[in-house]
C-alpha atoms as a PDB file:
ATOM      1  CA  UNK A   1      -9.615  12.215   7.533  1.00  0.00           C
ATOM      2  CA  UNK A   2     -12.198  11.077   5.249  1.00  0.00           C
ATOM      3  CA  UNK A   3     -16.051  11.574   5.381  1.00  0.00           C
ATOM      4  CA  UNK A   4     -17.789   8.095   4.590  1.00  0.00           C
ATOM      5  CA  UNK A   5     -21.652   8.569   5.697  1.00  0.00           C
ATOM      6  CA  UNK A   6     -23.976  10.946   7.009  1.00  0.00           C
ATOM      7  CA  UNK A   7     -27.431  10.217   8.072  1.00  0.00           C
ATOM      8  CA  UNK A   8     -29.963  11.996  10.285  1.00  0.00           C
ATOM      9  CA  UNK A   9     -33.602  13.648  10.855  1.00  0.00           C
ATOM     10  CA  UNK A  10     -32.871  17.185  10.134  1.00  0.00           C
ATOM     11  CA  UNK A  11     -35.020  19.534   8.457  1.00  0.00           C
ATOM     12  CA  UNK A  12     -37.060  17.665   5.704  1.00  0.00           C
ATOM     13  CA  UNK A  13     -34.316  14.993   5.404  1.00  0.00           C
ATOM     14  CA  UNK A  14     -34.973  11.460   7.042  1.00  0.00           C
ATOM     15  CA  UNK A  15     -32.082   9.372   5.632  1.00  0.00           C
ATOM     16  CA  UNK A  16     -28.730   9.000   4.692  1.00  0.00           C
ATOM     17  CA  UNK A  17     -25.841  10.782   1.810  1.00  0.00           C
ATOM     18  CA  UNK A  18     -22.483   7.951   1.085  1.00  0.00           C
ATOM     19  CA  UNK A  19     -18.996   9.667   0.451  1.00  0.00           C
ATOM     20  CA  UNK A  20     -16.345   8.711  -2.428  1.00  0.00           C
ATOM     21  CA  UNK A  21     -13.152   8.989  -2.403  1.00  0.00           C
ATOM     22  CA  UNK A  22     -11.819  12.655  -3.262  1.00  0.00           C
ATOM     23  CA  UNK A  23     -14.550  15.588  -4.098  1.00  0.00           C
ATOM     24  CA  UNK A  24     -17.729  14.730  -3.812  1.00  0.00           C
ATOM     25  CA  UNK A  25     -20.593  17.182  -5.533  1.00  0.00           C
ATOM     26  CA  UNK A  26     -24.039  16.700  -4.761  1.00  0.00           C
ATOM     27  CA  UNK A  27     -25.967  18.344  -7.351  1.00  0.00           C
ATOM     28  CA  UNK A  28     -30.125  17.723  -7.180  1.00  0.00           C
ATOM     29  CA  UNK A  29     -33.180  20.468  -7.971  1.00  0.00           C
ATOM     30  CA  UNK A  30     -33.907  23.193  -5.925  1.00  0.00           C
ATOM     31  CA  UNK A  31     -35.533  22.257  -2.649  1.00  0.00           C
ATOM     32  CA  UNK A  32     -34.433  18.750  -2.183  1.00  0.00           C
ATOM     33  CA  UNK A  33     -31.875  19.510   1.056  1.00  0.00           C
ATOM     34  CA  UNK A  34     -28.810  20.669  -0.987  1.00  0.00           C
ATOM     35  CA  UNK A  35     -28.634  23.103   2.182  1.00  0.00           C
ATOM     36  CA  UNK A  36     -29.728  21.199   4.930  1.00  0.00           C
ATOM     37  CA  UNK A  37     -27.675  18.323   4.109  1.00  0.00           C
ATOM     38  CA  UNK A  38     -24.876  20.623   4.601  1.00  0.00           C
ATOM     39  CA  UNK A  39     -26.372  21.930   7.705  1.00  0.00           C
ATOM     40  CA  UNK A  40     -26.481  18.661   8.998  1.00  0.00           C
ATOM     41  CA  UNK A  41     -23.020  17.969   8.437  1.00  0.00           C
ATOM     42  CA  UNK A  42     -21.865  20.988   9.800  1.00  0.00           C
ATOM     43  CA  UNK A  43     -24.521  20.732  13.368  1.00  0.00           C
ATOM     44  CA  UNK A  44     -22.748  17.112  13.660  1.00  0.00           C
ATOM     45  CA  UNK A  45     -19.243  18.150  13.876  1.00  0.00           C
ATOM     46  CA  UNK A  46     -20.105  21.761  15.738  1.00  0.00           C
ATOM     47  CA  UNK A  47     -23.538  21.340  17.102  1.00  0.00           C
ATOM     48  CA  UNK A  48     -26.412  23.800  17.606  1.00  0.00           C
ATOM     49  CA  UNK A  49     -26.587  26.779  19.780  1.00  0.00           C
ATOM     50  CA  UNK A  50     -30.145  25.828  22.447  1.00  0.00           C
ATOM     51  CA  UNK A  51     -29.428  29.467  23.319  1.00  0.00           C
ATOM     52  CA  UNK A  52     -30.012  31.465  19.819  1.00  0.00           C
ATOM     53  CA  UNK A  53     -33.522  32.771  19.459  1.00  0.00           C
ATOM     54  CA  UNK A  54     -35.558  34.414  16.197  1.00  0.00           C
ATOM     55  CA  UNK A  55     -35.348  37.657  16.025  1.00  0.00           C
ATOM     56  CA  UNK A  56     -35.772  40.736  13.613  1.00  0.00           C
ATOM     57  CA  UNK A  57     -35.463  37.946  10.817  1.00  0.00           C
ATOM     58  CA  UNK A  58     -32.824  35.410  12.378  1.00  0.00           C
ATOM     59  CA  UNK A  59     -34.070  31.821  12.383  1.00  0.00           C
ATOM     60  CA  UNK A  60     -31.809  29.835  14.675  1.00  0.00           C
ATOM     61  CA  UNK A  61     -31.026  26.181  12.833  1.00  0.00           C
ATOM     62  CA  UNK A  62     -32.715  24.905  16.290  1.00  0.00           C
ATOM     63  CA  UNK A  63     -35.675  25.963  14.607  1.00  0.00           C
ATOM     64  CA  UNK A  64     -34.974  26.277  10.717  1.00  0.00           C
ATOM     65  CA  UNK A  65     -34.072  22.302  10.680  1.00  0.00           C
ATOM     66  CA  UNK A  66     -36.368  21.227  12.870  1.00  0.00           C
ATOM     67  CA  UNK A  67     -37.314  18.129  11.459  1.00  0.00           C
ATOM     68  CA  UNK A  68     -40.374  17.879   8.924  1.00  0.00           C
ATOM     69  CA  UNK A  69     -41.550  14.782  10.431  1.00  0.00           C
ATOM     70  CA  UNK A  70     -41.824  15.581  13.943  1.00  0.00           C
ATOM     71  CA  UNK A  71     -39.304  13.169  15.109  1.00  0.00           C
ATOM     72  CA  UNK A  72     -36.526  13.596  17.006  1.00  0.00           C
ATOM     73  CA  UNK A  73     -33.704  15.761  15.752  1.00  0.00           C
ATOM     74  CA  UNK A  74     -30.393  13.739  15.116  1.00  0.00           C
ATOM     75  CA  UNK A  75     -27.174  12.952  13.151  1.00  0.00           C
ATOM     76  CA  UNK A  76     -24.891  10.589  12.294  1.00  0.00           C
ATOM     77  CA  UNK A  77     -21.343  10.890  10.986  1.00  0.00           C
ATOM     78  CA  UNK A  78     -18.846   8.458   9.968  1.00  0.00           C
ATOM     79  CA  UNK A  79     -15.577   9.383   8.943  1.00  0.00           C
ATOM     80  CA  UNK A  80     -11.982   7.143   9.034  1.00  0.00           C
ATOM     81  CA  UNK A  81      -9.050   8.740  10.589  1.00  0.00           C
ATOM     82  CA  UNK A  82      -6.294   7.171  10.698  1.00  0.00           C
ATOM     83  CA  UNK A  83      -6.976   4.270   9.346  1.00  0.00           C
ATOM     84  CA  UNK A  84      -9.602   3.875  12.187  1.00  0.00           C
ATOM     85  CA  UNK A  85     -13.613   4.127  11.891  1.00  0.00           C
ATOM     86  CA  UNK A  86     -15.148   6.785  14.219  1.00  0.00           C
ATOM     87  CA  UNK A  87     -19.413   7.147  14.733  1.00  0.00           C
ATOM     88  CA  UNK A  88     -19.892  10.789  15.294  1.00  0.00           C
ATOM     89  CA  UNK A  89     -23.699  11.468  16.980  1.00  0.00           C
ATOM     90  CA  UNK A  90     -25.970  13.797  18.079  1.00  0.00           C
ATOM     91  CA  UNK A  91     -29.334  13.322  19.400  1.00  0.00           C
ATOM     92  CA  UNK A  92     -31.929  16.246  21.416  1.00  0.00           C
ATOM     93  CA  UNK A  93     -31.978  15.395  25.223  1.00  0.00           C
ATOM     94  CA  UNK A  94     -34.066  17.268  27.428  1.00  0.00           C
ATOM     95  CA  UNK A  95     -35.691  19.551  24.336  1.00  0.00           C
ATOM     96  CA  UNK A  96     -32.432  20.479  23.545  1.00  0.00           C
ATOM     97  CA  UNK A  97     -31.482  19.534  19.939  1.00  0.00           C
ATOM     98  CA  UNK A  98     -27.933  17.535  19.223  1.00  0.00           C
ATOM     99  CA  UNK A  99     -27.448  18.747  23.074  1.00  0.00           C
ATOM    100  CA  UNK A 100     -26.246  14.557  23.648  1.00  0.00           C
ATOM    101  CA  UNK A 101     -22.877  13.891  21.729  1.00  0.00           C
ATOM    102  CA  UNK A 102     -20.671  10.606  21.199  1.00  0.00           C
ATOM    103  CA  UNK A 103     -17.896  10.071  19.241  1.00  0.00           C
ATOM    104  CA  UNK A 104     -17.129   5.745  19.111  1.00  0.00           C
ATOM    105  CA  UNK A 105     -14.706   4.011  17.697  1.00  0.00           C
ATOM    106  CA  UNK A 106     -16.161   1.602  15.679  1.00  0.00           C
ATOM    107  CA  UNK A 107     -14.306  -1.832  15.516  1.00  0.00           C
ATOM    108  CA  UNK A 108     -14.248  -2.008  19.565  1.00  0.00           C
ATOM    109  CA  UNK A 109     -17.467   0.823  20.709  1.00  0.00           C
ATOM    110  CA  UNK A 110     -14.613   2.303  23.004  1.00  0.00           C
ATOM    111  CA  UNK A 111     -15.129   6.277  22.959  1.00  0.00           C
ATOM    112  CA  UNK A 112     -12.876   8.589  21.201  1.00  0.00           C
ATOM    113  CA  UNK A 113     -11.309  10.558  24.631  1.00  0.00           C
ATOM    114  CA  UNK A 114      -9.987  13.217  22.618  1.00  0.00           C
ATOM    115  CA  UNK A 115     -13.591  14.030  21.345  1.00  0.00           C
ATOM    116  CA  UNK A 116     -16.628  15.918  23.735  1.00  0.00           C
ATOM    117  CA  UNK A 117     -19.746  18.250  22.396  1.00  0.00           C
ATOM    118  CA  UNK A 118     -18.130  21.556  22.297  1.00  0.00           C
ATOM    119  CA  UNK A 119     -14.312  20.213  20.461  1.00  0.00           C
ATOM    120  CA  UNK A 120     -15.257  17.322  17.765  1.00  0.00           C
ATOM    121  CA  UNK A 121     -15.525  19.720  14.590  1.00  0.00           C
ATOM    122  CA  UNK A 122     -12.349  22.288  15.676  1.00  0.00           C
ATOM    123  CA  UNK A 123     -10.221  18.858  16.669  1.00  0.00           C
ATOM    124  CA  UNK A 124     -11.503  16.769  13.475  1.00  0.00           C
ATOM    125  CA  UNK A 125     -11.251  19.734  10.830  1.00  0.00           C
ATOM    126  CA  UNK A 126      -8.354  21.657  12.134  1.00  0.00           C
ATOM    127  CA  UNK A 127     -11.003  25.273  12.905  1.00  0.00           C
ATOM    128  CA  UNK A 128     -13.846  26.504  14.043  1.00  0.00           C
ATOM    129  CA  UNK A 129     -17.324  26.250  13.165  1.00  0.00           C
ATOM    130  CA  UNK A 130     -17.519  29.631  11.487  1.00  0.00           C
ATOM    131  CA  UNK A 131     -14.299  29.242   9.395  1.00  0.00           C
ATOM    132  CA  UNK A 132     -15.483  25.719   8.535  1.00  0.00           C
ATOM    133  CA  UNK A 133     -18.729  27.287   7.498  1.00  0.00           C
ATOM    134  CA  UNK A 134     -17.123  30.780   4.988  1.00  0.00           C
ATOM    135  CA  UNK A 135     -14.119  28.098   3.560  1.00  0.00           C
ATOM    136  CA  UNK A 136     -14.843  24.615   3.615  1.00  0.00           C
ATOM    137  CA  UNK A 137     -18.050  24.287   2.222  1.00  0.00           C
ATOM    138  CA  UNK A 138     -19.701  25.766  -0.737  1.00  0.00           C
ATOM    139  CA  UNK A 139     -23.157  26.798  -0.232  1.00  0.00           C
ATOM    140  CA  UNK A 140     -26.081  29.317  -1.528  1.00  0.00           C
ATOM    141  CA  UNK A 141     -27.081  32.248   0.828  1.00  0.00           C
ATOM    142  CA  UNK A 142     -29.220  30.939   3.764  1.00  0.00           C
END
């Protein structure tokens, strides 16, 4: 599987981040969504808890990446696997952020069947969200 775009309105990012082939580093100054573009990725493929709430210092990433902007919270992913194109998305639906998932095939728009809300990260990456989030990304303390 390869990562090819990412795009969304999460936190104070409104836009979009291209993949190469083989590592990709993003390196930019401090406080220009190093983090949140990470985030992003990460909500795509897992989602966000509607259920967490801030407490004794906890900011849930419902809140924490609420977007800048006001809009909408959402995100795009598009990754090939095997050999086919598949548009990952989540949008908010009923105040609930990435609560509205789809996973499409891109040449025909057919959905992915083997793809819902609560199974695209674990069946895409191989494990869960919280191994995903300790191994397979390198990141600053949040």
């Amino acid at each position: 599987m390869k990562f090819n775009k990412l795009s969304g309105t999460f936190g104070n990012i409104e836009g979009s981040l291209s993949f190469g082939d083989g590592l990709n580093v993003y390196c930019a100054p401090n406080e220009s969504g190093k983090t949140t573009w990470c985030a992003l990725l990460k909500s795509v493929l897992y989602g966000i808890s509607s259920s967490e709430r801030a407490k004794n210092g906890f900011i849930p990433d419902k809140i924490r990446f609420a977007p800048w902007s006001g809009k909408p919270m959402f995100g795009r992913l598009l990754i090939e696997k095997d050999r086919r194109e598949i548009l990952i998305e989540r949008t908010s639906a009923r105040g609930a952020p990435f609560k509205s998932f789809s996973a499409v095939y891109q040449d025909s728009g057919r959905e992915v069947p083997e793809l819902d809300g609560s199974n695209a990260g674990t069946r895409l990456i191989g494990v869960d969200s919280k191994v995903f989030a300790r191994t397979l990304m390198c990141r600053g303390s949040v």
